[in-house]
Protein backbone atom coordinates (compact mmCIF):
# COMPACT_ATOMS: atom_id res chain seq x y z
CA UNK A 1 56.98 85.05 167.63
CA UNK A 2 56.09 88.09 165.94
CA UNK A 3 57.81 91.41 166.06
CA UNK A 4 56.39 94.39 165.39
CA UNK A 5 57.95 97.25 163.64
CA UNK A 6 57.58 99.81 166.74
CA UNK A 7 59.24 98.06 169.16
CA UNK A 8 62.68 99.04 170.56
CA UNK A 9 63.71 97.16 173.64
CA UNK A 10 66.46 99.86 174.68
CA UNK A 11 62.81 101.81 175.90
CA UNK A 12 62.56 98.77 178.65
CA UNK A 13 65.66 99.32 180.64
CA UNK A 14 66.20 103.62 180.36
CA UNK A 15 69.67 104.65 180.21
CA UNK A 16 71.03 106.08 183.55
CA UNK A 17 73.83 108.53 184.46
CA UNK A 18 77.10 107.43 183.35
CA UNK A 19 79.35 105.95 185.82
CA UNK A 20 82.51 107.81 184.56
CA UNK A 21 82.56 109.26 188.47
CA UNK A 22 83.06 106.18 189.82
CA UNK A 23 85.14 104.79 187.59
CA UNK A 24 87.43 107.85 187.90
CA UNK A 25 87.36 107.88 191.98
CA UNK A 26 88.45 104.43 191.34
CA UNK A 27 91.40 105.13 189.33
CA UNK A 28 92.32 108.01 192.09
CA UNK A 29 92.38 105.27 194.46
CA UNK A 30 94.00 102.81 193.20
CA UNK A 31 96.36 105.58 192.61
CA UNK A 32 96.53 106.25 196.42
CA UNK A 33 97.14 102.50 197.58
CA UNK A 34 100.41 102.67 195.15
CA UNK A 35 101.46 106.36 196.34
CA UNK A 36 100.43 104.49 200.29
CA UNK A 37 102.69 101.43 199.26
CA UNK A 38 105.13 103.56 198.08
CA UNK A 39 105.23 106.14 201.37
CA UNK A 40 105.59 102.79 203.59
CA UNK A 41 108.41 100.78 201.67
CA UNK A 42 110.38 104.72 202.43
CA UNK A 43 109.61 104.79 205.96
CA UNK A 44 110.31 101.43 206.42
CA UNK A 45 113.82 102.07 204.87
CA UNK A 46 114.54 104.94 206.20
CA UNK A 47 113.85 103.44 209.73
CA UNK A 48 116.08 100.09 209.22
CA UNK A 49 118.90 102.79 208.06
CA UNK A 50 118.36 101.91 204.61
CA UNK A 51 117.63 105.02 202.61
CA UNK A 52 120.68 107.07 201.51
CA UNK A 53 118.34 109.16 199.00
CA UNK A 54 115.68 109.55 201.36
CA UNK A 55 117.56 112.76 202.12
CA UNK A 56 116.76 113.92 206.01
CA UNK A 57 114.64 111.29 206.73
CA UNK A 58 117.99 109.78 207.13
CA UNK A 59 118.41 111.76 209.88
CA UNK A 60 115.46 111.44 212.11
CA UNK A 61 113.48 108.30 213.05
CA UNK A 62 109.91 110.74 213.85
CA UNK A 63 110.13 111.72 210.48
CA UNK A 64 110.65 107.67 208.96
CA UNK A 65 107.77 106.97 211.48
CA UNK A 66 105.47 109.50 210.41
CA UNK A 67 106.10 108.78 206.84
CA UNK A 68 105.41 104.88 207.38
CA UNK A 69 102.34 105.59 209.03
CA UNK A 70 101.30 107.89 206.67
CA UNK A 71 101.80 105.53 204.01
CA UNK A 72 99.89 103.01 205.89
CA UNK A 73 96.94 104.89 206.32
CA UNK A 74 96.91 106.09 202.12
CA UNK A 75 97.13 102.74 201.30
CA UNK A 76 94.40 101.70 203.84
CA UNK A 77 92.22 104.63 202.93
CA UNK A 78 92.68 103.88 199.02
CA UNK A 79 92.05 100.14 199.10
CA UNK A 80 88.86 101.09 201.11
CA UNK A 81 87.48 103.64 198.56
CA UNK A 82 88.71 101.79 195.33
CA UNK A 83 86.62 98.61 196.91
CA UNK A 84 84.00 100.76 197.47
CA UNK A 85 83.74 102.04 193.72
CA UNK A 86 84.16 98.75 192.49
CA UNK A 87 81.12 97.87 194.62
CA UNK A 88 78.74 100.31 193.18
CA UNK A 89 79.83 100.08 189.57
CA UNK A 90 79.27 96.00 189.84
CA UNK A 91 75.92 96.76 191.26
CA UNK A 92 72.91 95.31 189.28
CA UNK A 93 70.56 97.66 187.52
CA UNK A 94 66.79 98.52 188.46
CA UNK A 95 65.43 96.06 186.15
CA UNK A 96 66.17 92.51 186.68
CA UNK A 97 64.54 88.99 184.98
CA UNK A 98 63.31 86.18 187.00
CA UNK A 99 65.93 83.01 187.26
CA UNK A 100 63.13 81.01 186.17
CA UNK A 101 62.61 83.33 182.88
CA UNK A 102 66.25 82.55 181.87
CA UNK A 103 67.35 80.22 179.45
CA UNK A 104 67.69 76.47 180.90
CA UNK A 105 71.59 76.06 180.15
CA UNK A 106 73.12 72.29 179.69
């Protein structure tokens, strides 16, 4: 097969925008899942009686509630957008080869 000396194969597939955006939102919610995780194992504590350096959600069960449900939702809400990043930056690109092009493997 002959190659000529003009050809550059980076001109068939054109680079597009970076994904650094997505890969950051991901970070930030993965983040939020572990700060969500986090939230609920101190509600949770606080509400079995379990959290002498929770400070005065020692004293009030509203407060352990709120802060377990709180926690609940972050880690709902981050699990839900990291998922979603991952999604998009594991999408395939605009220009795609027939599976009978491919190489036959053994």
């Amino acid at each position: 097969m002959k190659l000529s000396d003009g050809f550059d194969a980076r001109r068939l597939r054109p680079r597009g925008p970076g994904n650094w955006r997505m890969r950051l939102a991901a970070i930030l919610a993965a983040l939020f899942a572990a700060f969500g995780v986090l939230l609920a194992m101190a509600g949770a504590a606080s509400l079995l009686g379990r959290a002498p350096a929770l400070g005065a959600l020692n004293d009030s069960t509203g407060a352990a509630a709120v802060l377990l449900v709180f926690g609940l939702f972050l880690l709902w809400a981050g699990i839900a957008v990291w998922r979603l990043c991952r999604r998009r930056l594991r999408r395939p690109s605009n220009l795609s080869m027939a599976p009978h092009l491919m190489k036959k493997r053994d």
